[in-house]
N, C-alpha and C. Protein backbone atom coordinates (compact mmCIF):
# COMPACT_ATOMS: atom_id res chain seq x y z
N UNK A 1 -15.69 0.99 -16.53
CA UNK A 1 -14.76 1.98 -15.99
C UNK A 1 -13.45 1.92 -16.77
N UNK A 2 -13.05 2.78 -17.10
CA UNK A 2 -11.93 3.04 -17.86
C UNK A 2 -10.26 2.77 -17.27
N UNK A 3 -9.19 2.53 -17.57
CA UNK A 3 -8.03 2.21 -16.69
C UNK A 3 -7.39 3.93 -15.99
N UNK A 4 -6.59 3.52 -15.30
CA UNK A 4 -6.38 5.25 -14.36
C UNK A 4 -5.19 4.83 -15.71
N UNK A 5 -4.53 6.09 -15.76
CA UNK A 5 -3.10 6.32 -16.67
C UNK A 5 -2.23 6.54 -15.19
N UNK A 6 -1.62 5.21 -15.27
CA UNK A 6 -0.52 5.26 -13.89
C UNK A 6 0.88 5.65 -14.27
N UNK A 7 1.33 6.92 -13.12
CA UNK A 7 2.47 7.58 -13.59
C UNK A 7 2.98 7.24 -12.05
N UNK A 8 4.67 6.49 -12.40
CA UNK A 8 4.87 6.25 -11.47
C UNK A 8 6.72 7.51 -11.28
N UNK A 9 6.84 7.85 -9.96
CA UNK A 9 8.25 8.78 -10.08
C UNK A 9 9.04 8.17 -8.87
N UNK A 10 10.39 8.73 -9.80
CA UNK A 10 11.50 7.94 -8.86
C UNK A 10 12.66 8.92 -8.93
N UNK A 11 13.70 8.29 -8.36
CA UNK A 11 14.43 9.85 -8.11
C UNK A 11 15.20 10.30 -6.91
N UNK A 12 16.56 10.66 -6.19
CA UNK A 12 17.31 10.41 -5.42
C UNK A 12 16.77 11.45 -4.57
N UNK A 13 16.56 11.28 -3.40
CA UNK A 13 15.96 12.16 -2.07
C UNK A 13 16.42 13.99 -2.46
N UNK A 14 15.80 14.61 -2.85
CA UNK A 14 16.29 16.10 -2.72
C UNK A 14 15.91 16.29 -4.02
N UNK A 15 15.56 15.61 -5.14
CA UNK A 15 15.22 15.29 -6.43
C UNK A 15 13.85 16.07 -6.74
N UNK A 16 12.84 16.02 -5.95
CA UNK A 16 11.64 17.34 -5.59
C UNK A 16 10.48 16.45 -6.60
N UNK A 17 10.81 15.17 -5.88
CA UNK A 17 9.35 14.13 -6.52
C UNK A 17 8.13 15.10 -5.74
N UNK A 18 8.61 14.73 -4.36
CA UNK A 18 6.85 15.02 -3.61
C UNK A 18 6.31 16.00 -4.81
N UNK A 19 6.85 17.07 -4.25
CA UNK A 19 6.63 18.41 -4.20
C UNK A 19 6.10 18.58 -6.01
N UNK A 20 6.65 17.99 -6.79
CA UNK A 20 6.22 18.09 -8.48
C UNK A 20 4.81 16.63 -8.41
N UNK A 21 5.03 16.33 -8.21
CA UNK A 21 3.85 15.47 -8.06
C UNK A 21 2.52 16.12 -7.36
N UNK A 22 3.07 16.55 -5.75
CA UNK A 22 1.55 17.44 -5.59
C UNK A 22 1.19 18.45 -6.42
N UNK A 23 2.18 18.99 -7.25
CA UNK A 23 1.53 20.29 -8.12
C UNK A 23 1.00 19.57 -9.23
N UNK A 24 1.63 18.40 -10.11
CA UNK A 24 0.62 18.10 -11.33
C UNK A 24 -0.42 17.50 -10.94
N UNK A 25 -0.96 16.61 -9.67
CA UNK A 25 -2.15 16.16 -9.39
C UNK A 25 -3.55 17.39 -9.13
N UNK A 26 -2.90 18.22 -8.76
CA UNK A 26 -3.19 19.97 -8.14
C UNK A 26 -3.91 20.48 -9.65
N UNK A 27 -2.75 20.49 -10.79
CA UNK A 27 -2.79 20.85 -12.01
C UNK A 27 -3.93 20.20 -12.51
N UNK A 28 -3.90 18.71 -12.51
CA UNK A 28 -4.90 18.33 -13.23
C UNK A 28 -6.23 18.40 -12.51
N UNK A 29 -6.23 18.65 -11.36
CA UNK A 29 -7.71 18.52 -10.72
C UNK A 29 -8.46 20.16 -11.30
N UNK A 30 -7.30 21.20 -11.06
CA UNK A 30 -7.47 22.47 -11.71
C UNK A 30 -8.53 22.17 -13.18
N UNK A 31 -7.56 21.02 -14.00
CA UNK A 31 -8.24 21.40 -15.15
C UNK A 31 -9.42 20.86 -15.54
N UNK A 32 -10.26 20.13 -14.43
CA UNK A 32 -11.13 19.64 -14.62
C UNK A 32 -11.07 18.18 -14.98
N UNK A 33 -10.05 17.27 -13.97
CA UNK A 33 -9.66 16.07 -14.58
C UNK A 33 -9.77 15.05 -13.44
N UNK A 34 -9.79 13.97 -13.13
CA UNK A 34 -9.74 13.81 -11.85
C UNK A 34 -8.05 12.83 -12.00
N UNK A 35 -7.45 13.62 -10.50
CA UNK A 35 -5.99 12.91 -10.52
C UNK A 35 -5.86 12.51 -8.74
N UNK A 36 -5.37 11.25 -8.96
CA UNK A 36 -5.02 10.95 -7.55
C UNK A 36 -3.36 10.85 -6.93
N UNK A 37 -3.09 10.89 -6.19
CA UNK A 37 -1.60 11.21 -5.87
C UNK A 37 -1.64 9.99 -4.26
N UNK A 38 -0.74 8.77 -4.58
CA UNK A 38 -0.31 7.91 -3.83
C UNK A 38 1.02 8.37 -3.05
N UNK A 39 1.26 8.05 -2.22
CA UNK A 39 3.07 7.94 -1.49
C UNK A 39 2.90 6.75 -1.07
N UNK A 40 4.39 6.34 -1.95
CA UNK A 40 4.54 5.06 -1.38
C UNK A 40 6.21 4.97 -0.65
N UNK A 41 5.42 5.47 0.75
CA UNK A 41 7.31 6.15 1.53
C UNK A 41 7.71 4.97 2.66
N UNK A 42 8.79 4.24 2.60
CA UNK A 42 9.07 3.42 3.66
C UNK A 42 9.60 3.55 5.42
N UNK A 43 8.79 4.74 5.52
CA UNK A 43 8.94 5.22 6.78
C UNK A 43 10.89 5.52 7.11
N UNK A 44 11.74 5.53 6.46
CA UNK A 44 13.10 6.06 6.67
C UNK A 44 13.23 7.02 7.48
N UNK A 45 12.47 7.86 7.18
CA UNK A 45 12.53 9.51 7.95
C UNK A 45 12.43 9.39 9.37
N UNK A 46 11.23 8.56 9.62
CA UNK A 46 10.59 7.78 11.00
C UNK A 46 11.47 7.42 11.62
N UNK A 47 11.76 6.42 10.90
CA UNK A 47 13.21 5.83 11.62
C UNK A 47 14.34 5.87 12.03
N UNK A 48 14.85 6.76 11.08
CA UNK A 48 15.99 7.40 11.77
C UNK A 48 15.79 8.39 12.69
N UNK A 49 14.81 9.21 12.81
CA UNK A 49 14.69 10.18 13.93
C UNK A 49 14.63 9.34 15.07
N UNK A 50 13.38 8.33 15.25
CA UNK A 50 13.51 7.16 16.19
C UNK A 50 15.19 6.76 16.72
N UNK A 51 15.56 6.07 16.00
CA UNK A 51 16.80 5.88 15.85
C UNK A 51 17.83 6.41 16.84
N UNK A 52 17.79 8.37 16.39
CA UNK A 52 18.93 9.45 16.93
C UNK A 52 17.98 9.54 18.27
N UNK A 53 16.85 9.73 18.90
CA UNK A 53 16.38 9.44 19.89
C UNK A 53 16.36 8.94 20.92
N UNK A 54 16.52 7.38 20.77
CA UNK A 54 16.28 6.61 21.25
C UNK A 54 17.93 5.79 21.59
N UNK A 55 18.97 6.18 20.57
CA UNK A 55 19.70 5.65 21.08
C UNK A 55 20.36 4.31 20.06
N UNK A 56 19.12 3.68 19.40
CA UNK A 56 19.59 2.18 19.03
C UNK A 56 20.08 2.39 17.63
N UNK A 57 20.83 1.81 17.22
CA UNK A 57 20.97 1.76 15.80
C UNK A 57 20.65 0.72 15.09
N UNK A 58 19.53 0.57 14.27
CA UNK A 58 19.36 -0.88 13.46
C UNK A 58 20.63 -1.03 12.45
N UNK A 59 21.03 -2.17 12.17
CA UNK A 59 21.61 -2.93 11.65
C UNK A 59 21.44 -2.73 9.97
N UNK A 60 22.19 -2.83 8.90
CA UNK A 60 21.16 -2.69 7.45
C UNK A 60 20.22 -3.50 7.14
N UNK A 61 20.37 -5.13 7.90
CA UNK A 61 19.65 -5.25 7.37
C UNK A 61 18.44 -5.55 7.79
N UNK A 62 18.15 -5.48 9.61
CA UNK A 62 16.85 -5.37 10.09
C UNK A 62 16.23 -3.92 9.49
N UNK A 63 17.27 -3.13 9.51
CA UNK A 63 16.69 -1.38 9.17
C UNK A 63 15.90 -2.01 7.17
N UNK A 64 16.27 -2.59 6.55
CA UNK A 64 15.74 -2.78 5.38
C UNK A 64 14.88 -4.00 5.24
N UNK A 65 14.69 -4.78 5.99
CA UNK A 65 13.61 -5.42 6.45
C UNK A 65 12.04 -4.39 6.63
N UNK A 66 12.42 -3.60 7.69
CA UNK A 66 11.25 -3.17 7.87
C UNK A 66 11.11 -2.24 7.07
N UNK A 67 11.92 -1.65 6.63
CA UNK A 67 11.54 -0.26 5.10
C UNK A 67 10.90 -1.20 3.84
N UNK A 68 11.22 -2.33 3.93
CA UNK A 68 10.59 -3.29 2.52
C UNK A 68 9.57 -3.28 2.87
N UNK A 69 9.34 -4.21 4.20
CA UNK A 69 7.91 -4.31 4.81
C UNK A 69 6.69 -3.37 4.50
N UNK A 70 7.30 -2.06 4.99
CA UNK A 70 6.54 -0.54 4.87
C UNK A 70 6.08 -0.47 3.38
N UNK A 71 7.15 -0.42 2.58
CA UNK A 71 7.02 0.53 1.40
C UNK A 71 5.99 -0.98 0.68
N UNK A 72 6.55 -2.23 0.75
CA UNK A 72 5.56 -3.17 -0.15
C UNK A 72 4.16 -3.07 0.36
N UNK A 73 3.84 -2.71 1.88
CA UNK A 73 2.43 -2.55 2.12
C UNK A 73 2.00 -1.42 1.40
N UNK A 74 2.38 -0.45 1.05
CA UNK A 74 1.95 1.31 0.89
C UNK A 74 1.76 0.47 -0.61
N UNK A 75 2.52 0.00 -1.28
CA UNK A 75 2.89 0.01 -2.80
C UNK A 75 1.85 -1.42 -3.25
N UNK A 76 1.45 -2.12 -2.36
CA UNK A 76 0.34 -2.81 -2.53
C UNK A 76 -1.11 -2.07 -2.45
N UNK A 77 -1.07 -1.35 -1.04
CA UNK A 77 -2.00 -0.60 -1.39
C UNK A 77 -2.45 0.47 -1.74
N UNK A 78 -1.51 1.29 -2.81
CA UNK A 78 -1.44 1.85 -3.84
C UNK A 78 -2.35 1.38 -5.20
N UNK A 79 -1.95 0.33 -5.61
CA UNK A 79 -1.93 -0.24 -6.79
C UNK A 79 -3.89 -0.74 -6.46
N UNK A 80 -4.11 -1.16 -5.05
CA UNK A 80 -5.77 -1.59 -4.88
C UNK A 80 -6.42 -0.53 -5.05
N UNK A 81 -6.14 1.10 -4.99
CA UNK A 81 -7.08 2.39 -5.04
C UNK A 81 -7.04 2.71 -6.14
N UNK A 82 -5.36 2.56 -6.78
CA UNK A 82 -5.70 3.05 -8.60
C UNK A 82 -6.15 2.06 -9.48
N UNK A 83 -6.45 0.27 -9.00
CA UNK A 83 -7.12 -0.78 -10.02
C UNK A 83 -9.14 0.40 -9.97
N UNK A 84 -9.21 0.91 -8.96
CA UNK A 84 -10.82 1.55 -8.95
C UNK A 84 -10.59 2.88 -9.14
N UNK A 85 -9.93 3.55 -9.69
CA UNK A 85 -9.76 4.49 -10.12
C UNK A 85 -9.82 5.01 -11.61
N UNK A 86 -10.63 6.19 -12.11
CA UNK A 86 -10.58 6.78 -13.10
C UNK A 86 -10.02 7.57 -13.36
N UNK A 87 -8.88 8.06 -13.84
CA UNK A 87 -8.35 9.32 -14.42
C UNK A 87 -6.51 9.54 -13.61
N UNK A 88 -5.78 9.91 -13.62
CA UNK A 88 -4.40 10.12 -13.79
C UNK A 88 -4.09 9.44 -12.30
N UNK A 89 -3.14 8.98 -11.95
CA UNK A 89 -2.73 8.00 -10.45
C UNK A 89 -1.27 8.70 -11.25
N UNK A 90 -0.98 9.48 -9.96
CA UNK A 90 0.71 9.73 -9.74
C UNK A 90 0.95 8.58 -8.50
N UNK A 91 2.07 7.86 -8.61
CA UNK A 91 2.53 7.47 -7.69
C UNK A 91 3.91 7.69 -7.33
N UNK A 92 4.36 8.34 -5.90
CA UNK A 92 5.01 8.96 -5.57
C UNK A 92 6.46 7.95 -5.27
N UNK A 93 7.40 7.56 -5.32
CA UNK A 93 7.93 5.98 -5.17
C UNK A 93 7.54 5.10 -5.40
N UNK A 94 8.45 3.52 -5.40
CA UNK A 94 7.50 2.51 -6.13
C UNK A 94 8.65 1.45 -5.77
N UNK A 95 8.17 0.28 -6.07
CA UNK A 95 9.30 -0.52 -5.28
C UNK A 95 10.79 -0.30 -6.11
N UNK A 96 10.80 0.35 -7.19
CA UNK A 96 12.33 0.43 -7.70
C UNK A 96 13.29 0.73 -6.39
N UNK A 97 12.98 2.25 -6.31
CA UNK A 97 13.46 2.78 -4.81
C UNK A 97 14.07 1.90 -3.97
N UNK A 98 13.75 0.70 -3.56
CA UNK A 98 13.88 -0.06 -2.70
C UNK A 98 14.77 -0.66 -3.21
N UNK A 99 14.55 -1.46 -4.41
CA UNK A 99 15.56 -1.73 -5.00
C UNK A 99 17.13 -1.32 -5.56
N UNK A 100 16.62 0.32 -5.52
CA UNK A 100 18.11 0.98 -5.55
C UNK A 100 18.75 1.05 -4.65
N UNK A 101 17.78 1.32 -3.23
CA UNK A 101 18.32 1.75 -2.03
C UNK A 101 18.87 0.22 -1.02
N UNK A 102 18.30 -1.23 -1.48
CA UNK A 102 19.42 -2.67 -1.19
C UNK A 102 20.77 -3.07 -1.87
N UNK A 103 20.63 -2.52 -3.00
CA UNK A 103 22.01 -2.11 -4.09
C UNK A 103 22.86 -1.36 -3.47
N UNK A 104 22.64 0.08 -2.46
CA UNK A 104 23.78 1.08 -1.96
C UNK A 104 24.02 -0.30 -0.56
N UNK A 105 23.12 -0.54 0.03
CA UNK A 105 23.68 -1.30 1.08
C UNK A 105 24.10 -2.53 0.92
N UNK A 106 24.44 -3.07 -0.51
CA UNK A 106 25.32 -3.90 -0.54
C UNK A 106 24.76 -4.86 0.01
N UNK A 107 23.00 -5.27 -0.31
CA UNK A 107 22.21 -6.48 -0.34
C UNK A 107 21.34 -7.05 -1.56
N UNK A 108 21.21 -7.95 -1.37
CA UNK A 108 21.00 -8.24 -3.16
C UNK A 108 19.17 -7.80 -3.11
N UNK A 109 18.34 -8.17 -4.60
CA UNK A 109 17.39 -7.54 -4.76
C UNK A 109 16.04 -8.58 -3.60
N UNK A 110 16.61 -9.84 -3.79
CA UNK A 110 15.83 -10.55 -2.94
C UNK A 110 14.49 -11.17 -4.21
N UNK A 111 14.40 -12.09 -3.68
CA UNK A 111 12.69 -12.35 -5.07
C UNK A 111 11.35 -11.45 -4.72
N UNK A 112 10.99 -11.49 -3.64
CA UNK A 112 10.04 -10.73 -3.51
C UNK A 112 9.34 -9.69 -4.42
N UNK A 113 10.41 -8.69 -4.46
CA UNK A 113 10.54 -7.35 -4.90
C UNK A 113 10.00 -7.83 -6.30
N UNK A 114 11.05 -8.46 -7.38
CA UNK A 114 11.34 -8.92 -8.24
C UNK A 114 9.83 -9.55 -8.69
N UNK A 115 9.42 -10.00 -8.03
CA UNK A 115 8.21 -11.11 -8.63
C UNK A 115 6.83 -10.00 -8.15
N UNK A 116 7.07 -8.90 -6.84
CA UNK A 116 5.58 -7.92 -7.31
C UNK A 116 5.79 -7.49 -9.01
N UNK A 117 7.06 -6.62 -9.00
CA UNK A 117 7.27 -6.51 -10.13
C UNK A 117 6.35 -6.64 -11.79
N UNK A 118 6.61 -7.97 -11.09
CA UNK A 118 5.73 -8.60 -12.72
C UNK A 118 4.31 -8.85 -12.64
N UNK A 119 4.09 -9.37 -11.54
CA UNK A 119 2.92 -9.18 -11.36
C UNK A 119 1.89 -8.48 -11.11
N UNK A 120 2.54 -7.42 -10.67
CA UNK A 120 1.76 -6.13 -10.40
C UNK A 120 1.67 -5.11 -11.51
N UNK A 121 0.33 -4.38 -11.73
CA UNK A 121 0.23 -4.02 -13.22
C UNK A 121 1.06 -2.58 -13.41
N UNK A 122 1.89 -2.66 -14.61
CA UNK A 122 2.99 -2.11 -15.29
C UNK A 122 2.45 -0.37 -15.25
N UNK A 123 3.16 0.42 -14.93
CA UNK A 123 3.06 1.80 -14.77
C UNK A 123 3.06 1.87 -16.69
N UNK A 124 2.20 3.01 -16.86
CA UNK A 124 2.22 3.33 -18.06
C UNK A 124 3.83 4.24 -18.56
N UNK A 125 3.67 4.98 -17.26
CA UNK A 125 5.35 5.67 -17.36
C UNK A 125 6.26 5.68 -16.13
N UNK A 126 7.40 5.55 -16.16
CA UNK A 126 8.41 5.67 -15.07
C UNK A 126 9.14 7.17 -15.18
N UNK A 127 9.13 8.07 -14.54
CA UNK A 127 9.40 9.55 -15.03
C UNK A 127 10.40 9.19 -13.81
N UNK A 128 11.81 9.37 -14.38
CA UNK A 128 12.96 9.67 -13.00
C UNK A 128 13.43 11.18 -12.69
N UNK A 129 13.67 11.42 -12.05
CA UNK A 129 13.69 12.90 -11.62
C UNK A 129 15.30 13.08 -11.79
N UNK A 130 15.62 13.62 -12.53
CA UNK A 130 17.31 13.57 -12.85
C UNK A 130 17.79 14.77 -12.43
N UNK A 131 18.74 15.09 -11.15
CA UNK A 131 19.36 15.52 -10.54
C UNK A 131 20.68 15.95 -10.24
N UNK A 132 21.49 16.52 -10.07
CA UNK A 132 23.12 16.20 -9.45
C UNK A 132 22.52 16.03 -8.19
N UNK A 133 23.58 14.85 -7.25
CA UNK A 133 23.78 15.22 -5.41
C UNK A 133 23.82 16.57 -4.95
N UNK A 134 24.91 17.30 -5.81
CA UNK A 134 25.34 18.36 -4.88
C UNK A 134 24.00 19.05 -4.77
N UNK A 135 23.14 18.86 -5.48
CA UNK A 135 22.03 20.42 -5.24
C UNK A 135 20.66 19.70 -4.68
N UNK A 136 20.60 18.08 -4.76
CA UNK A 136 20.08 17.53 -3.99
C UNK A 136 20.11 17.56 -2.22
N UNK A 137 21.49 17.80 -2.26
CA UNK A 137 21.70 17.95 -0.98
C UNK A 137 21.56 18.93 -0.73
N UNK A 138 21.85 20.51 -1.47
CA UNK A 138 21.61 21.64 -0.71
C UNK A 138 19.98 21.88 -0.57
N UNK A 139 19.08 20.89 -1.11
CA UNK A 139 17.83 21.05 -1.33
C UNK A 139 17.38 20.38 0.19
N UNK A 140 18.02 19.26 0.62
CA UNK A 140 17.76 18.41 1.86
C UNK A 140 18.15 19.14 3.00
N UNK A 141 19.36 19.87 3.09
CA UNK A 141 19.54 20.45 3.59
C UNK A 141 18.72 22.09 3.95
N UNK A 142 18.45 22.51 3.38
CA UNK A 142 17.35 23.89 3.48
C UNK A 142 15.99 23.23 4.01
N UNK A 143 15.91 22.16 3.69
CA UNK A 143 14.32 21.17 4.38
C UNK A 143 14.77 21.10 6.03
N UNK A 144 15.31 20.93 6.47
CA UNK A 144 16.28 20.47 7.00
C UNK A 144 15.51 19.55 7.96
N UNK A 145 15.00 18.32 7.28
CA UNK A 145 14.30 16.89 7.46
C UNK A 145 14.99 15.80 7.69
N UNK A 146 16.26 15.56 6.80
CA UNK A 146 16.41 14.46 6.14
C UNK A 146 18.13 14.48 6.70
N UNK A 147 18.38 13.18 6.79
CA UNK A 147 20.45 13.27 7.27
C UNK A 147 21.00 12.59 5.95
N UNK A 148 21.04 12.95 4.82
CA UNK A 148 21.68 12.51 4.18
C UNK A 148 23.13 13.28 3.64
N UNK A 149 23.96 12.07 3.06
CA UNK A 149 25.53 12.74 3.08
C UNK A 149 25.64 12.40 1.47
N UNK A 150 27.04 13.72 0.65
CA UNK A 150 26.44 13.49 -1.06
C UNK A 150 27.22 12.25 -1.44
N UNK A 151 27.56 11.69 -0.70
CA UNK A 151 28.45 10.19 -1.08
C UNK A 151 27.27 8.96 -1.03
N UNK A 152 26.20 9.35 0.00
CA UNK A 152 24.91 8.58 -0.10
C UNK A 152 24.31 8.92 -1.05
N UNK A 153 23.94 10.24 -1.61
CA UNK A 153 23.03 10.15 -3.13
C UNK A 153 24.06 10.06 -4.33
N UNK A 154 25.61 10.10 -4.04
CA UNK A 154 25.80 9.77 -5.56
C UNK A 154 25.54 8.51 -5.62
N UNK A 155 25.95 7.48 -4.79
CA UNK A 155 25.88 6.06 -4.70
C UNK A 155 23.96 5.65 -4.89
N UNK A 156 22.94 6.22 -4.33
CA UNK A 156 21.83 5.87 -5.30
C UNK A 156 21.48 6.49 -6.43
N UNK A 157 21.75 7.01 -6.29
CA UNK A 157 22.13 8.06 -8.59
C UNK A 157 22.73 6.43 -8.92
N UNK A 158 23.79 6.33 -8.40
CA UNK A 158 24.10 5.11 -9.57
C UNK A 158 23.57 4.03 -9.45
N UNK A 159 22.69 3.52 -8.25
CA UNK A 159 22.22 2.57 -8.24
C UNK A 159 20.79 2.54 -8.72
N UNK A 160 20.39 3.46 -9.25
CA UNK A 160 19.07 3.73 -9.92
C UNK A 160 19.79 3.34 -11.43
N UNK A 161 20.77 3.97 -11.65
CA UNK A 161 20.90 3.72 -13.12
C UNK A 161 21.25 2.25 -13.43
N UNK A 162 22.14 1.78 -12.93
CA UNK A 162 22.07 0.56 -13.01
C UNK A 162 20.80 -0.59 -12.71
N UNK A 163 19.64 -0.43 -12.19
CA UNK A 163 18.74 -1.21 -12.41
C UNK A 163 18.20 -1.60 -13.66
N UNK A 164 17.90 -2.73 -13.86
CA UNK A 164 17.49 -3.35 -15.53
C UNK A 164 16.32 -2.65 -16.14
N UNK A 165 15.67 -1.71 -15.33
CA UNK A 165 14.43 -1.52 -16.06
C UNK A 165 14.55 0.48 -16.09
N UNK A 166 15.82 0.96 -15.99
CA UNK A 166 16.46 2.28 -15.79
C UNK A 166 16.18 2.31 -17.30
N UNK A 167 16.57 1.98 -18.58
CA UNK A 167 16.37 2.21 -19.58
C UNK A 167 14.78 2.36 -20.26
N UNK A 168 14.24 1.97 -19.71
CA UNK A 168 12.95 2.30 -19.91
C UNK A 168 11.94 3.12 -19.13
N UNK A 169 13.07 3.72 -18.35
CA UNK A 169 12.64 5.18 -17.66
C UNK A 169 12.58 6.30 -18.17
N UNK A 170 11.75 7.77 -18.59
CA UNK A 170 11.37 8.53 -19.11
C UNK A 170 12.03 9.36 -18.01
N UNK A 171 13.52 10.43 -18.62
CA UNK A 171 14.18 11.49 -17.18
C UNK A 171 13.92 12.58 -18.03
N UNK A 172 13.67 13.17 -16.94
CA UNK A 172 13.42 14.73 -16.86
C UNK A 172 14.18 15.76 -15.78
N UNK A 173 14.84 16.88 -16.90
CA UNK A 173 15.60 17.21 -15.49
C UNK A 173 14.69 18.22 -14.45
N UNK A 174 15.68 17.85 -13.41
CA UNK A 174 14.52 18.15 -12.19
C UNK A 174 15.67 19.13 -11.34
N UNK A 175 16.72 19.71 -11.85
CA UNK A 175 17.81 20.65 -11.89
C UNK A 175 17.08 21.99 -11.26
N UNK A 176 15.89 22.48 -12.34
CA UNK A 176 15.58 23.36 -12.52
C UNK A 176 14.58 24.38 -11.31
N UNK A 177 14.21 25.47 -11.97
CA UNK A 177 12.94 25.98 -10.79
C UNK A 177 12.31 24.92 -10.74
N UNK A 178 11.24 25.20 -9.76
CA UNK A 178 9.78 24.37 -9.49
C UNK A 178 8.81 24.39 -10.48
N UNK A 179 8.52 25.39 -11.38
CA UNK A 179 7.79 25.95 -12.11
C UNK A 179 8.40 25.07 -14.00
N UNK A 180 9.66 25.30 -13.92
CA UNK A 180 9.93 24.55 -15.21
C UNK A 180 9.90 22.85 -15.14
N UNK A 181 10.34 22.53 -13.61
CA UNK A 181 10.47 20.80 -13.35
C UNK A 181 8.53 20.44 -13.78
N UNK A 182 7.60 21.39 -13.12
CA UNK A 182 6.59 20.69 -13.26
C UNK A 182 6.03 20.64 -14.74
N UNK A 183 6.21 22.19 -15.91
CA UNK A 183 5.74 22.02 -17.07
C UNK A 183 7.12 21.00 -17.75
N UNK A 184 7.79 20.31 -17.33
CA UNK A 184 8.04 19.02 -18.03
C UNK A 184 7.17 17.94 -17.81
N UNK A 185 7.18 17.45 -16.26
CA UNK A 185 6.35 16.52 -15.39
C UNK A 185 5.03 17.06 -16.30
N UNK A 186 4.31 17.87 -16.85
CA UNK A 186 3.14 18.41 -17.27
C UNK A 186 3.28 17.74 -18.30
N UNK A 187 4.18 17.93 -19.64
CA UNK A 187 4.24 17.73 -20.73
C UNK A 187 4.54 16.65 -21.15
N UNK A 188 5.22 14.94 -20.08
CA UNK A 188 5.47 14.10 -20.14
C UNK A 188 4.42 13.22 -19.71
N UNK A 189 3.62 13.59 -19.26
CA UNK A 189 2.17 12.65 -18.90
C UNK A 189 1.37 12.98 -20.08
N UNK A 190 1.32 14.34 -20.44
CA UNK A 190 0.30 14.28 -21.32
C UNK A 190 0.41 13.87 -22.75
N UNK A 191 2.02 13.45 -22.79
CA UNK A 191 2.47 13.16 -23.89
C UNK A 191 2.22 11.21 -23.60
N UNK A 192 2.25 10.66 -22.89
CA UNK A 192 1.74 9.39 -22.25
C UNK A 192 0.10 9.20 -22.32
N UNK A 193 -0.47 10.47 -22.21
CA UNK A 193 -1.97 10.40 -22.45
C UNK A 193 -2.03 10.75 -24.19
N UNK A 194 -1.14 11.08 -24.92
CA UNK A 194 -1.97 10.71 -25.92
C UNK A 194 -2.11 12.13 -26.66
N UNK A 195 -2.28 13.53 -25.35
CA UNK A 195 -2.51 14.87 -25.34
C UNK A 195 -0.81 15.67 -26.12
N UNK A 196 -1.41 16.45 -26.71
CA UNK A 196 -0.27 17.68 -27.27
C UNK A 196 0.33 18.07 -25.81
N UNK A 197 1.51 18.58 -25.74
CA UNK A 197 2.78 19.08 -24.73
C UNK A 197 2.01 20.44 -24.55
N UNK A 198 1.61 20.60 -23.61
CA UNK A 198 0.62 22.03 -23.42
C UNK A 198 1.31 23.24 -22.15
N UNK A 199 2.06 22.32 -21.15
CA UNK A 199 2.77 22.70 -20.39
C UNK A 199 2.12 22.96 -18.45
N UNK A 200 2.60 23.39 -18.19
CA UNK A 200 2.25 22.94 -16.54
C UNK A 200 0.80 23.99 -15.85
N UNK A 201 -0.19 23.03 -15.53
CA UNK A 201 -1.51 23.57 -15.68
C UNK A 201 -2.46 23.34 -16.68
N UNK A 202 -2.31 22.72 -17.13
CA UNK A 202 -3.08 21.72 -18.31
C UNK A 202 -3.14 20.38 -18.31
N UNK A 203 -2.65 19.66 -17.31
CA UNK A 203 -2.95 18.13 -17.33
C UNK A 203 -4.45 17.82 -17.26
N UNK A 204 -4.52 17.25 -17.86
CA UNK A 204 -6.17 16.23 -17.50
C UNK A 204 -6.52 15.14 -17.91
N UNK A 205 -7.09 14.03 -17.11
CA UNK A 205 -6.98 13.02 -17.41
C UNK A 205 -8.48 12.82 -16.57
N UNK A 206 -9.64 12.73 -17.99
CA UNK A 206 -10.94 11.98 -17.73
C UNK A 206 -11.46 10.89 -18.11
């Protein structure tokens, strides 16, 4: 069995990972390829609705306790469906995320994180979804899902960039329509596979 080509995306909430990710997995199944599409989401959304509900407010750092918890189970078992997998693995978050998002709260990275890291096998690409806040937020806002404020995504904008392994992230701007964000996301995998830049609707990975 051949290795999956693991594409992993990252990228400040309003950034339009999901949403470009379900279309190139979409794309490549179109082209006759087989592609699988992981989320690896730490239940946040959950929780804070819980949260405004219910009344309680977790603390940062029980509230990031259990978002580690979440996202390292999803992101473990992520990595067990694409080791048996043939052909393109998008993965939708990844423990960076986590790591950007203990950086805004002003907690350190912890070893854990740090040591899946290495041990866990290396994404062929890290594609970051490069954004401004302001239009991140008017994007969160029109969802209207998510409570975030643009002083919270400039502060993980910078805490993405500052992670040690940000330089060896592949950005793409993600500014744009839906239609141009994905024939980049299109043209940056297939340029990782090896394939000519063909554009969005042509991925394949057999």
């Amino acid at each position: 069995m051949s290795h999956p080509l693991l594409i992993v995306l990252t990228g400040i909430d309003g950034a339009g990972k999901t949403t470009a990710a379900r279309a190139a997995v979409e794309a490549a199944r179109l082209a006759g390829g087989k592609a699988l599409l992981l989320r690896n989401h730490a239940g946040r959304r959950n929780m804070t609705q819980w949260s405004e509900r219910s009344g309680i407010h977790l603390n940062r750092r029980v509230a990031d306790a259990l978002e580690t918890g979440i996202r390292t189970i999803n992101v473990l078992v992520s990595h067990a469906r694409a080791r048996n997998f043939s052909g393109l693995v998008v993965m939708d978050r990844h423990l960076y995320c986590q790591l950007a998002l203990r950086s805004v709260r002003g907690l350190p990275p912890g070893r854990l994180l740090r040591w899946l890291l290495r041990h866990l096998p290396a994404p062929d690409l890290v594609i970051h979804f490069d954004v401004s806040p302001e239009q991140a937020l008017k994007r969160i806002l029109l969802r209207g899902t998510d409570t975030e404020t643009l002083e919270e995504l400039r502060a993980l904008g910078e805490a993405y960039r500052a992670l040690p392994e940000f330089a060896g992230f592949v950005r793409i701007d993600a500014g744009g329509a839906q239609d141009e964000v994905l024939a980049a996301l299109t043209d940056t995998i297939n340029g990782a596979a090896g394939r000519p830049a063909t554009g969005a609707g042509r991925i394949s990975a057999k």
